[in-house]
PDB file of N, CA and C in Angstrom:
ATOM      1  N   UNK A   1      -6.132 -11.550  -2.972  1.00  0.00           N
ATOM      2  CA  UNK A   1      -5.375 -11.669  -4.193  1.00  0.00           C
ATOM      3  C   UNK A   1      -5.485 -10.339  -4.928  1.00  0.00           C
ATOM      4  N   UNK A   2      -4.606 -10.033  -5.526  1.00  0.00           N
ATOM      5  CA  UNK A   2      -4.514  -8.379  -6.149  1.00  0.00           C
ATOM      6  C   UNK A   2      -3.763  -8.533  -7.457  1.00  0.00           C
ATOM      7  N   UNK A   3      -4.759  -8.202  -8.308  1.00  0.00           N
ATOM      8  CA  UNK A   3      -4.943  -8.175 -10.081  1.00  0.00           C
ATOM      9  C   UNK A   3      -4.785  -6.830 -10.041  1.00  0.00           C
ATOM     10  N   UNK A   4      -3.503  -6.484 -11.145  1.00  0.00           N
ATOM     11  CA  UNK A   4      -3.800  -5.211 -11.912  1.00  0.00           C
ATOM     12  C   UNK A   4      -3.924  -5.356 -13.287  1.00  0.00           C
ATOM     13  N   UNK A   5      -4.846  -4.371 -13.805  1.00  0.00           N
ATOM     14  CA  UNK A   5      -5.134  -4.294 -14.853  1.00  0.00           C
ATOM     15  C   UNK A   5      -4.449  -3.809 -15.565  1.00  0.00           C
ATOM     16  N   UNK A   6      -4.248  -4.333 -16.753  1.00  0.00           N
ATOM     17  CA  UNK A   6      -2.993  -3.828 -17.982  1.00  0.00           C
ATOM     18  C   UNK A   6      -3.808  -3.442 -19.132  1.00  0.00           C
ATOM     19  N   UNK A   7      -4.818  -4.728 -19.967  1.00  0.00           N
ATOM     20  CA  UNK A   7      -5.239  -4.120 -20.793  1.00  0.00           C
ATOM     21  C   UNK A   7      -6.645  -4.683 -21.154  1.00  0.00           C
ATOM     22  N   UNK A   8      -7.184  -4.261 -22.132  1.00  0.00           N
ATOM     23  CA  UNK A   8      -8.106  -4.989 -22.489  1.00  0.00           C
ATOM     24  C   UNK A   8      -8.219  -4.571 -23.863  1.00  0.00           C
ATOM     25  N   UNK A   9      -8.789  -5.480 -24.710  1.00  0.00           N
ATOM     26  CA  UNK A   9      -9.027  -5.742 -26.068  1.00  0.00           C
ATOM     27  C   UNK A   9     -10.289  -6.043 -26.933  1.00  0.00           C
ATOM     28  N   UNK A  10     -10.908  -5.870 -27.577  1.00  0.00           N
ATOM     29  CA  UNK A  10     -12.073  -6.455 -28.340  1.00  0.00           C
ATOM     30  C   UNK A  10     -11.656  -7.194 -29.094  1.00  0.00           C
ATOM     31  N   UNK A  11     -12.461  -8.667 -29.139  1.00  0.00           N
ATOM     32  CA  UNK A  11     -12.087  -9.828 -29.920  1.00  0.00           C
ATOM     33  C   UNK A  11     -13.024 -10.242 -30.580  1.00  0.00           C
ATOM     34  N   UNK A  12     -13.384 -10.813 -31.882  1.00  0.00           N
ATOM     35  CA  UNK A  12     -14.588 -11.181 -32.346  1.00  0.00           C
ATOM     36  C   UNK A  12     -14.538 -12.517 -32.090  1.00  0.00           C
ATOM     37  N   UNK A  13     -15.888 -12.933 -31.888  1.00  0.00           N
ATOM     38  CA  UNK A  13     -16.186 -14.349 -31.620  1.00  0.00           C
ATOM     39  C   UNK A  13     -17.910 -14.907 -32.217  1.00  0.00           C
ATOM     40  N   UNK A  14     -17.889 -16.283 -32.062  1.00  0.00           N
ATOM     41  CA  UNK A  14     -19.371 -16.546 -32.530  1.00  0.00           C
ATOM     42  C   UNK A  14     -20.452 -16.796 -31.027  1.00  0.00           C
ATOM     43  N   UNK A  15     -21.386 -16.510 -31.463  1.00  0.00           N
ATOM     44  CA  UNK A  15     -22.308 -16.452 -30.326  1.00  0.00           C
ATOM     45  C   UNK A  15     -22.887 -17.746 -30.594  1.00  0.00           C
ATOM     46  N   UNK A  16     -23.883 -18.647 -29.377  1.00  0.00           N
ATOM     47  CA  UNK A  16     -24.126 -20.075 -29.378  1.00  0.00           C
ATOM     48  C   UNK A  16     -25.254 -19.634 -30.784  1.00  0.00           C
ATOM     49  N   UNK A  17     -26.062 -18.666 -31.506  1.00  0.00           N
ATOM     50  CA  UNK A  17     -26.412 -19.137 -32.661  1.00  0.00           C
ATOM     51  C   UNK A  17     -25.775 -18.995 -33.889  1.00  0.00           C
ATOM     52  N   UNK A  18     -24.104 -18.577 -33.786  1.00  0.00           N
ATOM     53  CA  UNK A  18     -23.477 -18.563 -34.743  1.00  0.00           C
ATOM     54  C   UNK A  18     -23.027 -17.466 -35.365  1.00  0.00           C
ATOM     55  N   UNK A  19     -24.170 -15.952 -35.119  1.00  0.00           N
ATOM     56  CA  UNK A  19     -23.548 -15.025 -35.123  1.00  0.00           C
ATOM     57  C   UNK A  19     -22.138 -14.231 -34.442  1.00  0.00           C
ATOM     58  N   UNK A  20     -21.583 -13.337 -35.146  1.00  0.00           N
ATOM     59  CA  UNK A  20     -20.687 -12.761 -34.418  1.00  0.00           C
ATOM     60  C   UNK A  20     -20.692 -11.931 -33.414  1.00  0.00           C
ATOM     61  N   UNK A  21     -20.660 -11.799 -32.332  1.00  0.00           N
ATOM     62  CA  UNK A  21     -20.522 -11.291 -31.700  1.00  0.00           C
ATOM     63  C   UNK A  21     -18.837 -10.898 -30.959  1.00  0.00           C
ATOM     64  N   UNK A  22     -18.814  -9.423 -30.139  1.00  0.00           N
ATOM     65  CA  UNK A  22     -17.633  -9.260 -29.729  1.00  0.00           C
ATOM     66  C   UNK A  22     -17.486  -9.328 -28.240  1.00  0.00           C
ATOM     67  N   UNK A  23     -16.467 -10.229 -27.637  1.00  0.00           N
ATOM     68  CA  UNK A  23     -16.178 -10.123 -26.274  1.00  0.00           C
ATOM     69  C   UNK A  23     -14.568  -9.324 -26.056  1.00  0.00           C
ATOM     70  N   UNK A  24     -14.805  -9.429 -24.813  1.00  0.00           N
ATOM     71  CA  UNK A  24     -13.701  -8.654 -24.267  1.00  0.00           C
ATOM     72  C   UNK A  24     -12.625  -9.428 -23.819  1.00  0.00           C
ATOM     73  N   UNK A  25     -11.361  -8.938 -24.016  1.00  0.00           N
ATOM     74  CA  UNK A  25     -10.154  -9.766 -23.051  1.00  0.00           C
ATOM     75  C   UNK A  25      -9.340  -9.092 -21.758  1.00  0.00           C
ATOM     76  N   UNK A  26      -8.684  -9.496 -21.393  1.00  0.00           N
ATOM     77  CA  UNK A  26      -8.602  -8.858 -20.088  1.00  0.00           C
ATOM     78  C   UNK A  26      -7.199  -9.448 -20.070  1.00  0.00           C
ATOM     79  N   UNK A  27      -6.131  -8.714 -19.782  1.00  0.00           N
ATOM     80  CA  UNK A  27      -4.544  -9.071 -19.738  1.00  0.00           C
ATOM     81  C   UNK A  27      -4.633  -8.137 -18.137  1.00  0.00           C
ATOM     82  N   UNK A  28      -4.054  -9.118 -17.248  1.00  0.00           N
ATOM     83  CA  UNK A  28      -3.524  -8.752 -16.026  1.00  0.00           C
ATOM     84  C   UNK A  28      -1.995  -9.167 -15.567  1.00  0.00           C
ATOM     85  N   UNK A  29      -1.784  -8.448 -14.431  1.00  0.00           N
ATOM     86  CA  UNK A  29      -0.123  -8.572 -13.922  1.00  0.00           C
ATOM     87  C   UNK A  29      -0.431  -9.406 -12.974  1.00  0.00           C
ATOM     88  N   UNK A  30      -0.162 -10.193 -11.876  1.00  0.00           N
ATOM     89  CA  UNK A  30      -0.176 -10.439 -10.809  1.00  0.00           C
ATOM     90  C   UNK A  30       1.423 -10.275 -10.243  1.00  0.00           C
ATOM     91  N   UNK A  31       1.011  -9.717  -9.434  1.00  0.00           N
ATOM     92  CA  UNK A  31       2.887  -9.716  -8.710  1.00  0.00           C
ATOM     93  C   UNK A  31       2.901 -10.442  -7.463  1.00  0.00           C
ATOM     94  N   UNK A  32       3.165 -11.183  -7.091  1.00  0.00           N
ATOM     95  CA  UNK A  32       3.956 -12.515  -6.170  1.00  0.00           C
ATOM     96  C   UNK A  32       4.761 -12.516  -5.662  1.00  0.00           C
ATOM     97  N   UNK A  33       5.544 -12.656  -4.837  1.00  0.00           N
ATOM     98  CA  UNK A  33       6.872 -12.892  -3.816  1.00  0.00           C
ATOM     99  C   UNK A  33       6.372 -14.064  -3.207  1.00  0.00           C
ATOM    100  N   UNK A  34       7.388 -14.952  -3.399  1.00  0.00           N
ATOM    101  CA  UNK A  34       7.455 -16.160  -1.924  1.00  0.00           C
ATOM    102  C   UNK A  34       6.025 -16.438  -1.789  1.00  0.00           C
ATOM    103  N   UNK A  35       4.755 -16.856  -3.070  1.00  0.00           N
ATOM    104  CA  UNK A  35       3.541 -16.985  -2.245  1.00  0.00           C
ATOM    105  C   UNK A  35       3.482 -16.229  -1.625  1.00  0.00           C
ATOM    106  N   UNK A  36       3.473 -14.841  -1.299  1.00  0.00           N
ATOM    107  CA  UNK A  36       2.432 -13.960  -1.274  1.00  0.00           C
ATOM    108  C   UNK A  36       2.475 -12.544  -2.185  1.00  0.00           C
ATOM    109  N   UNK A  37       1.748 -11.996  -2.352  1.00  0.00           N
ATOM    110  CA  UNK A  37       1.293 -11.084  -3.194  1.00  0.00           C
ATOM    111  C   UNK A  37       1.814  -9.438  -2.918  1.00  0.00           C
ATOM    112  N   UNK A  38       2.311  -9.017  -3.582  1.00  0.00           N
ATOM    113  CA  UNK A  38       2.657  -7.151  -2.725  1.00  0.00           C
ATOM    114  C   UNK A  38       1.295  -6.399  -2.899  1.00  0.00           C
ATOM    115  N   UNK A  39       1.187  -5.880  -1.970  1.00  0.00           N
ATOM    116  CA  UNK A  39       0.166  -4.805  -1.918  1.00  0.00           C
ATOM    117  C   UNK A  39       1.037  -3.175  -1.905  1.00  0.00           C
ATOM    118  N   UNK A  40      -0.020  -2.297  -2.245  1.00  0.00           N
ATOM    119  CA  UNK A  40       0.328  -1.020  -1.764  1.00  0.00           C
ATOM    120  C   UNK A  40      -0.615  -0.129  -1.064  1.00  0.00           C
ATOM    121  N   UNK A  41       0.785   0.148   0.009  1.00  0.00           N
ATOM    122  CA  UNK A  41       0.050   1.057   0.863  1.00  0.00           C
ATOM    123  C   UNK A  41       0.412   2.237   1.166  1.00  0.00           C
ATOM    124  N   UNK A  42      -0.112   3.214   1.695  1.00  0.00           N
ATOM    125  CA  UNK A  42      -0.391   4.650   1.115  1.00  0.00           C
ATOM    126  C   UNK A  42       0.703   5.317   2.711  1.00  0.00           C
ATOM    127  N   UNK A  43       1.665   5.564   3.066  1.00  0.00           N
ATOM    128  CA  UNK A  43       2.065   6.113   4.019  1.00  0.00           C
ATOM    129  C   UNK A  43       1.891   7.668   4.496  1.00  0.00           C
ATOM    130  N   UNK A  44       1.409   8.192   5.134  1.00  0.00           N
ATOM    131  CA  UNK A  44       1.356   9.525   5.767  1.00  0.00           C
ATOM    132  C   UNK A  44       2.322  10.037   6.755  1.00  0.00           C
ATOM    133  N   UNK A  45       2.449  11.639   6.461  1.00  0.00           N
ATOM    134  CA  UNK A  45       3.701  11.710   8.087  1.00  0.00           C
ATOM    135  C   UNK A  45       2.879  12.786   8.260  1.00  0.00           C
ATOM    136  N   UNK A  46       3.211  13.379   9.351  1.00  0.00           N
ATOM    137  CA  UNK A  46       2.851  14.383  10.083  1.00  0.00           C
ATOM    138  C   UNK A  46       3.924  14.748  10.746  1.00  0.00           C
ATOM    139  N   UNK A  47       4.036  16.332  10.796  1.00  0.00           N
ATOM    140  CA  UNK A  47       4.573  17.267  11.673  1.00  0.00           C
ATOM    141  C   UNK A  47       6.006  17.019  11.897  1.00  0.00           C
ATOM    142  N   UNK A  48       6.747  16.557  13.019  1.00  0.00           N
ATOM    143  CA  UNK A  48       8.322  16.245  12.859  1.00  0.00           C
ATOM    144  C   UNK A  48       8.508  15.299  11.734  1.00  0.00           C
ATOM    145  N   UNK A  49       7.444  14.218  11.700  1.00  0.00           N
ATOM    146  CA  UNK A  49       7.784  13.228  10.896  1.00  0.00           C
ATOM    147  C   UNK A  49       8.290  13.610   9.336  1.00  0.00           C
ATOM    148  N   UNK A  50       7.289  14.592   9.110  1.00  0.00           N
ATOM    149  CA  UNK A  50       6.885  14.700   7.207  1.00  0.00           C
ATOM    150  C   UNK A  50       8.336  15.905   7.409  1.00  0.00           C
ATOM    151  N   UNK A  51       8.808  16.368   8.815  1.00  0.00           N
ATOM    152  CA  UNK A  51      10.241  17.797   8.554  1.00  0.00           C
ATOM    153  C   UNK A  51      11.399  16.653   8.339  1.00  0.00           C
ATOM    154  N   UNK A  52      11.284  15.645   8.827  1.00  0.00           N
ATOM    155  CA  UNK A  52      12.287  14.201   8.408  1.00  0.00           C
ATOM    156  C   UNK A  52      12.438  13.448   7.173  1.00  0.00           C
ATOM    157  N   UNK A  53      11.159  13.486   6.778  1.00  0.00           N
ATOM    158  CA  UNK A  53      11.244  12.987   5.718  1.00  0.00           C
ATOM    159  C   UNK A  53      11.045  13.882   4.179  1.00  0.00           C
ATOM    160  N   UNK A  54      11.038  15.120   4.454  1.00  0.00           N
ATOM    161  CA  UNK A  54      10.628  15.908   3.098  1.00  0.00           C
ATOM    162  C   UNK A  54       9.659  15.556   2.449  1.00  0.00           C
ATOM    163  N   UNK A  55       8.940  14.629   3.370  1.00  0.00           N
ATOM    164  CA  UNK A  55       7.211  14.701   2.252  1.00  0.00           C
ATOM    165  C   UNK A  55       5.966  14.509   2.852  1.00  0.00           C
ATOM    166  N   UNK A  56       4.385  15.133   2.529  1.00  0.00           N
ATOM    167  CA  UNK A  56       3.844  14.622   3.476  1.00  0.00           C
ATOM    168  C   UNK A  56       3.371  13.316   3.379  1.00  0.00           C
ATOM    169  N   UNK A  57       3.697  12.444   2.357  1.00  0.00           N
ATOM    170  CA  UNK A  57       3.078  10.781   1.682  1.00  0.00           C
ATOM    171  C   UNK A  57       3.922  10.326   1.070  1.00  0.00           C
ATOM    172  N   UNK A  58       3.985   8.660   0.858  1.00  0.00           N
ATOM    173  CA  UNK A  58       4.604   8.269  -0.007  1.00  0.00           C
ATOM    174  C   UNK A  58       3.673   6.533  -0.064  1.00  0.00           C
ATOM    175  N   UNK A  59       4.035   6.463  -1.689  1.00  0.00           N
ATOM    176  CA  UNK A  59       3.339   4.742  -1.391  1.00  0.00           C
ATOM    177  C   UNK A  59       4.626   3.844  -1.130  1.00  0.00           C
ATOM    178  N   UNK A  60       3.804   2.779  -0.464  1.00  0.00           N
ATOM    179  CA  UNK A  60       4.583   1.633  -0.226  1.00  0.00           C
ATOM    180  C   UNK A  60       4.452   0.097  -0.199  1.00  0.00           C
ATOM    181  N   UNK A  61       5.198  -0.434  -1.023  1.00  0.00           N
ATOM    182  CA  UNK A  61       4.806  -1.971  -1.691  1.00  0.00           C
ATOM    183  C   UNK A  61       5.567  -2.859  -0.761  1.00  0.00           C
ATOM    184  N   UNK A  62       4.336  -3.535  -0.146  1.00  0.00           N
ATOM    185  CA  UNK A  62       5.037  -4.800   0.812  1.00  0.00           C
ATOM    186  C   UNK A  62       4.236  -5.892   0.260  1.00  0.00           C
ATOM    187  N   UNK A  63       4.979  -6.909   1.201  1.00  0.00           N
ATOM    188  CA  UNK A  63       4.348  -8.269   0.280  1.00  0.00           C
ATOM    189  C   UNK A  63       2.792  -8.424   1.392  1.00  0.00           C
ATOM    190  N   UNK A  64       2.161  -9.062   1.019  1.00  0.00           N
ATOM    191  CA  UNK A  64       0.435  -9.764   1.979  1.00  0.00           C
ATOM    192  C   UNK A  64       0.567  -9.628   3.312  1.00  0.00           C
ATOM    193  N   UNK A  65      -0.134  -9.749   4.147  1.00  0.00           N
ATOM    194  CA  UNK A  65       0.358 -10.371   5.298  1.00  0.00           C
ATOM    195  C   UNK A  65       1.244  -9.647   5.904  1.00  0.00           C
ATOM    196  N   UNK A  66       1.754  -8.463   5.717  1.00  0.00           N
ATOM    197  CA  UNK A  66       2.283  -7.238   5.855  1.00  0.00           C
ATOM    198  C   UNK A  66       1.890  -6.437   7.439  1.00  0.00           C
ATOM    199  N   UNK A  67       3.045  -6.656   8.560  1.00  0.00           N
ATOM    200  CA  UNK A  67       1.993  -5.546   9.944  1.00  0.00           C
ATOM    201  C   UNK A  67       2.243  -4.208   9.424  1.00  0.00           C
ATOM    202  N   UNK A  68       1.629  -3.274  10.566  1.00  0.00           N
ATOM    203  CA  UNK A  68       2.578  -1.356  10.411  1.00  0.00           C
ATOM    204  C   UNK A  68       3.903  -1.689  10.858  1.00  0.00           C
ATOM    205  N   UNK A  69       4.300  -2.485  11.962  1.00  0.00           N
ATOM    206  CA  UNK A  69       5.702  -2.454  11.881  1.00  0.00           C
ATOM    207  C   UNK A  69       6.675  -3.065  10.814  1.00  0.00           C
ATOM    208  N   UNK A  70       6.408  -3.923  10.030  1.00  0.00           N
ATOM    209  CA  UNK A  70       6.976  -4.231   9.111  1.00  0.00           C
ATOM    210  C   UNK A  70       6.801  -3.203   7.703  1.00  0.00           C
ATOM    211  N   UNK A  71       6.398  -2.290   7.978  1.00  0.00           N
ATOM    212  CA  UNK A  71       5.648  -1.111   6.778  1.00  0.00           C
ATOM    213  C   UNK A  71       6.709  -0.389   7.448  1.00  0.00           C
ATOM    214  N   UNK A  72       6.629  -0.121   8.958  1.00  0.00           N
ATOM    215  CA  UNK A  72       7.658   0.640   9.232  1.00  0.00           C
ATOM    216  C   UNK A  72       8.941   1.086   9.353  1.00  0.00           C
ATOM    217  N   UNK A  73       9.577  -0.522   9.522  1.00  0.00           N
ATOM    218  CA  UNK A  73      10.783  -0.768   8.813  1.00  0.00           C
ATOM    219  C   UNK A  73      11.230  -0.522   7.823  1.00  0.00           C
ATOM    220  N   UNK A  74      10.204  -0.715   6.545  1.00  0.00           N
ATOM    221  CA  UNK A  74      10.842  -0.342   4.991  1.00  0.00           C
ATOM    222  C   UNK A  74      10.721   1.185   5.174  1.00  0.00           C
ATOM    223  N   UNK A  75       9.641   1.738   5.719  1.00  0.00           N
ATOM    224  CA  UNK A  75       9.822   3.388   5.464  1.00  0.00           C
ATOM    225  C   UNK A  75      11.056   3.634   6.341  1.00  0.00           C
ATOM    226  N   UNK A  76      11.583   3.503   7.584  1.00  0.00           N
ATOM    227  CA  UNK A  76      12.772   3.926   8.035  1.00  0.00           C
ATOM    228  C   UNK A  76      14.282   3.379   7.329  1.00  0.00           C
ATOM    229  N   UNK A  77      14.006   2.534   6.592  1.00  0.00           N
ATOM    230  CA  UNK A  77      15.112   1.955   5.469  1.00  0.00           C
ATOM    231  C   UNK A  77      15.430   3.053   4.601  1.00  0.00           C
ATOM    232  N   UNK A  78      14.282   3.506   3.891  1.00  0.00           N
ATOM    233  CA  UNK A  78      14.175   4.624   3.176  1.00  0.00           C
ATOM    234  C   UNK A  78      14.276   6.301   3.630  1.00  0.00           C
ATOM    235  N   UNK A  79      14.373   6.363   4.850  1.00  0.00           N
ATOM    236  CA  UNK A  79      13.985   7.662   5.986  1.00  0.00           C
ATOM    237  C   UNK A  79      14.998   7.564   7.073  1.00  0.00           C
ATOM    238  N   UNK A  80      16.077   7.106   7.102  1.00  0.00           N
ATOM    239  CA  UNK A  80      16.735   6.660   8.329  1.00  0.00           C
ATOM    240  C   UNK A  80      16.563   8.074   9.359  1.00  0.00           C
ATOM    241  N   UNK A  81      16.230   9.108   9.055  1.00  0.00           N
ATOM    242  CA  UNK A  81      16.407   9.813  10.150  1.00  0.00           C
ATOM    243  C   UNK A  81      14.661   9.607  10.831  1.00  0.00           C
ATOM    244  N   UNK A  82      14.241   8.601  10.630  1.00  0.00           N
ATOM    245  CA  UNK A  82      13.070   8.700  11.448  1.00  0.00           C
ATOM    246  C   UNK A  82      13.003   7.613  12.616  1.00  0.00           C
ATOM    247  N   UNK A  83      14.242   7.584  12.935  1.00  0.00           N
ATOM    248  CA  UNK A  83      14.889   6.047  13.779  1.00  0.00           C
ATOM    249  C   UNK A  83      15.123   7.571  15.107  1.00  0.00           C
ATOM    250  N   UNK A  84      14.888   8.914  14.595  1.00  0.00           N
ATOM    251  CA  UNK A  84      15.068   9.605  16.175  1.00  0.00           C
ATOM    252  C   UNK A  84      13.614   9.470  16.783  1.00  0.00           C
ATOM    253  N   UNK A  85      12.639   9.295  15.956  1.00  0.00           N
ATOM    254  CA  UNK A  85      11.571   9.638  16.951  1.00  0.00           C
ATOM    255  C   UNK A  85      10.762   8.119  16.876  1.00  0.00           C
ATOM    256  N   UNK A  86      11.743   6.934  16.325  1.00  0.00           N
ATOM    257  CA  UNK A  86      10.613   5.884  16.350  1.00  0.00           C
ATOM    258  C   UNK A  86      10.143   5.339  17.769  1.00  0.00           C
ATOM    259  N   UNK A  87      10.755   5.621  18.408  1.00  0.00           N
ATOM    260  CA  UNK A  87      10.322   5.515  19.871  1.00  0.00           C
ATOM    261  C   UNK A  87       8.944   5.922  20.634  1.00  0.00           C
ATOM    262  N   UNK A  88       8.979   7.057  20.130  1.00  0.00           N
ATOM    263  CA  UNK A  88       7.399   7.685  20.808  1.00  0.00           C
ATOM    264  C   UNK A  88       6.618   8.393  19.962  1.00  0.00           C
ATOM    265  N   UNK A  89       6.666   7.165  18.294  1.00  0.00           N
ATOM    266  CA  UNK A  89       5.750   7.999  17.621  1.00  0.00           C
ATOM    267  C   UNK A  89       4.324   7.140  17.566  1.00  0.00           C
ATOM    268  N   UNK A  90       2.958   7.279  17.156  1.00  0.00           N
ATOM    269  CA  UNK A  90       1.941   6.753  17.146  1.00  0.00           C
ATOM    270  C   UNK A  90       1.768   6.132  15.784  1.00  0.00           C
ATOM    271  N   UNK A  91       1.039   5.141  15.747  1.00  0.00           N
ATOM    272  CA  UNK A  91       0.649   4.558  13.886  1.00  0.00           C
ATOM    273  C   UNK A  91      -0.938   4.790  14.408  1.00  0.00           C
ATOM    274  N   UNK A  92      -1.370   5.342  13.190  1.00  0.00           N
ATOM    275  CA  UNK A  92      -2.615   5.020  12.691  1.00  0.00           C
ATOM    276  C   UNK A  92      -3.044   4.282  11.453  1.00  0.00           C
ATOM    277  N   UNK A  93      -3.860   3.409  11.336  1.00  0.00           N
ATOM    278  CA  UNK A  93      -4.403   2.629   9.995  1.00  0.00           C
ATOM    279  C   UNK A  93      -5.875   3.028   9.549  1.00  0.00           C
ATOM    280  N   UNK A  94      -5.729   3.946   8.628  1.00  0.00           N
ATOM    281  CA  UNK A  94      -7.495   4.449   7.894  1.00  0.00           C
ATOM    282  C   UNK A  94      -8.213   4.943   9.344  1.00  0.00           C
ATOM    283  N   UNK A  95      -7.551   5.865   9.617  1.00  0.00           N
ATOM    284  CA  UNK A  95      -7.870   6.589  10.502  1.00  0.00           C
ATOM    285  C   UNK A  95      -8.376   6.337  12.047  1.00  0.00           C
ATOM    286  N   UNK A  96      -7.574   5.079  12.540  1.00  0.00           N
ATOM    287  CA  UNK A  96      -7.987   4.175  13.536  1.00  0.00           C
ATOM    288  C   UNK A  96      -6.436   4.179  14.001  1.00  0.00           C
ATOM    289  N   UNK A  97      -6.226   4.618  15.497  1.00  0.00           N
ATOM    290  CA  UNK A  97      -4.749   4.443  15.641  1.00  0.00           C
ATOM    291  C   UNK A  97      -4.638   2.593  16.309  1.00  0.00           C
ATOM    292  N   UNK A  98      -3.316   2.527  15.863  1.00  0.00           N
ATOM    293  CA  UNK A  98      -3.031   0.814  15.173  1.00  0.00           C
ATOM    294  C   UNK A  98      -2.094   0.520  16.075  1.00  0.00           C
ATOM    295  N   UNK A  99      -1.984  -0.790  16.163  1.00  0.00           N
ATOM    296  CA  UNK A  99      -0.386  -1.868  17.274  1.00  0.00           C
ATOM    297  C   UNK A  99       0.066  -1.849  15.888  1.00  0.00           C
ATOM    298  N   UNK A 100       1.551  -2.165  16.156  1.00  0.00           N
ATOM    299  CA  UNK A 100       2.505  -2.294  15.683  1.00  0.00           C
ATOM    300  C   UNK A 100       2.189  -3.392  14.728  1.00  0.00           C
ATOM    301  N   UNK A 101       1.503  -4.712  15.088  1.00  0.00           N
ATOM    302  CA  UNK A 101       1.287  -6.027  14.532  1.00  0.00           C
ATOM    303  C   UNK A 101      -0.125  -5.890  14.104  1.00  0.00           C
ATOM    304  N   UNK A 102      -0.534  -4.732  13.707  1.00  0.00           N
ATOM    305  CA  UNK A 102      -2.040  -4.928  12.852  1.00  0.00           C
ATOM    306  C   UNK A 102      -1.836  -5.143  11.603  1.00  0.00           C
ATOM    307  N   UNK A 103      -2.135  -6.013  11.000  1.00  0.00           N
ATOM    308  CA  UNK A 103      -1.859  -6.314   9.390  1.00  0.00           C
ATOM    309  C   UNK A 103      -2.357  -5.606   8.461  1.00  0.00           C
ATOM    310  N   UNK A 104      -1.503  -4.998   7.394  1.00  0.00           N
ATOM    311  CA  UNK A 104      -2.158  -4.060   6.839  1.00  0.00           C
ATOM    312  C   UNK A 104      -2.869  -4.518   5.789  1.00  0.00           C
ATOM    313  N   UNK A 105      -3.292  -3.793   4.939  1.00  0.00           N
ATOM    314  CA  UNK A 105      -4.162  -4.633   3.326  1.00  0.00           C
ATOM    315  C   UNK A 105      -4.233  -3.737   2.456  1.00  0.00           C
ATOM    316  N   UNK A 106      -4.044  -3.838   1.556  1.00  0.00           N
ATOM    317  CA  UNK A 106      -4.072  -3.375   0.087  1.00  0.00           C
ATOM    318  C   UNK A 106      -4.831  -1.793   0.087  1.00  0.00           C
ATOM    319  N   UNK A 107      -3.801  -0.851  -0.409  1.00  0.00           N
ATOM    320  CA  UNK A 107      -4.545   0.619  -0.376  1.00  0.00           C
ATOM    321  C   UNK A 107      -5.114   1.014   1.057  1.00  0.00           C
ATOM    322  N   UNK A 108      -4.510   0.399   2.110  1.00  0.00           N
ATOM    323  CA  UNK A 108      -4.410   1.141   3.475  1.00  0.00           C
ATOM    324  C   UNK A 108      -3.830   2.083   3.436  1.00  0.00           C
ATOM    325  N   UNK A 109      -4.368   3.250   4.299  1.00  0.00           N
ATOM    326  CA  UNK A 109      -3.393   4.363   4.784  1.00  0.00           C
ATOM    327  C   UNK A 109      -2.814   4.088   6.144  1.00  0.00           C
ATOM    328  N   UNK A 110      -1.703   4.253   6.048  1.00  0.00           N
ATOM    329  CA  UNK A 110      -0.752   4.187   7.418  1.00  0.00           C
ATOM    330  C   UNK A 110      -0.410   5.409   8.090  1.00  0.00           C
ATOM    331  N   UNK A 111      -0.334   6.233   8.632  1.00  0.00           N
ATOM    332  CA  UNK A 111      -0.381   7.222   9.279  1.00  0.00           C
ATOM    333  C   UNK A 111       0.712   6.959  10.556  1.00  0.00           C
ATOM    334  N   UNK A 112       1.848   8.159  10.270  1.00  0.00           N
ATOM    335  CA  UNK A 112       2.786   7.927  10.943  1.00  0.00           C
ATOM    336  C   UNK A 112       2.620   9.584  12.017  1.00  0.00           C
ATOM    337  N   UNK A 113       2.506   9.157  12.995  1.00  0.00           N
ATOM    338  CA  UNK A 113       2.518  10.263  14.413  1.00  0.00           C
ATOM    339  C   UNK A 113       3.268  10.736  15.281  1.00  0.00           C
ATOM    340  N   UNK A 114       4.161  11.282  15.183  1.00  0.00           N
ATOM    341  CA  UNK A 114       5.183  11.774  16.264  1.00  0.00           C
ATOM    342  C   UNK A 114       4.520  12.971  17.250  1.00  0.00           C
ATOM    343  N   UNK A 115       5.187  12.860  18.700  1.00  0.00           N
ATOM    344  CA  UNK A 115       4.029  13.497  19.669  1.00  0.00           C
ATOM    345  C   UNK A 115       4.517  15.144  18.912  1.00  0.00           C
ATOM    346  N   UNK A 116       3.378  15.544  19.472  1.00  0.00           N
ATOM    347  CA  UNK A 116       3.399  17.028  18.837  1.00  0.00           C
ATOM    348  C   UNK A 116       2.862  17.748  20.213  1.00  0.00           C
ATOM    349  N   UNK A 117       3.629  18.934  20.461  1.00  0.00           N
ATOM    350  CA  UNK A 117       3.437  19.681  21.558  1.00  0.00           C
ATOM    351  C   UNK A 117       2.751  21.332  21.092  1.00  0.00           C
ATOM    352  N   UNK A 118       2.499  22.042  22.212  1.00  0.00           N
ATOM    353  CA  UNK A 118       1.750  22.992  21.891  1.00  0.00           C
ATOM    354  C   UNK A 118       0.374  23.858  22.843  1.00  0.00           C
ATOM    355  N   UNK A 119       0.453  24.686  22.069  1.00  0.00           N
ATOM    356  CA  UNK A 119      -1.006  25.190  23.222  1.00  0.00           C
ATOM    357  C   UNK A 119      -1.682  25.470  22.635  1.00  0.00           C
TER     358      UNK A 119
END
């Protein structure tokens, strides 16, 4: 479940002997879809990828329950020219290269790999 924090406040109140004392309040967002929750996750490109997309990161809000291929879809929604190399590029997740159907989680890095040649 994923709370963001908005605000917090000082409130006066009585303590069980009657004095005043001050507690705190706590105002949060929760954001929801369809029963489940969006997370964000942190996308990386590398090398052809990041010359496709003009950047080397971007975040990205999917709902819970979220794989890399479904992460990957919304970034090529947003990137269509990365539909030339989705074929033989690699995912990594927090620095662990990933299947397509590894579920991601909240403030993952996704790491997108296209083969890179060289000597």
């Amino acid at each position: 479940m994923t709370f963001h924090f908005v605000d917090c406040q000082t409130i006066p109140s009585c303590g069980n002997n009657g004095k005043p004392e001050k507690q705190l309040k706590f105002t949060v967002n929760v954001h929801a879809e369809n029963d489940k929750f969006l997370i964000e996750v942190k996308v990386l490109f590398f090398a052809r990828a990041r010359g496709l997309t003009g950047t080397s990161e971007m975040s990205l809000e999917v709902t819970s329950g979220s794989s890399a291929q479904d992460c990957l879809k919304k970034v090529i929604l947003k990137f269509p020219g990365l539909e030339e190399i989705s074929g033989c590029m690699v995912l990594a997740l927090n620095e662990e290269y990933a299947s397509e159907s590894t579920v991601v989680k909240h403030r993952d890095e996704l790491a997108i790999i296209p083969p890179i040649s060289g000597g």
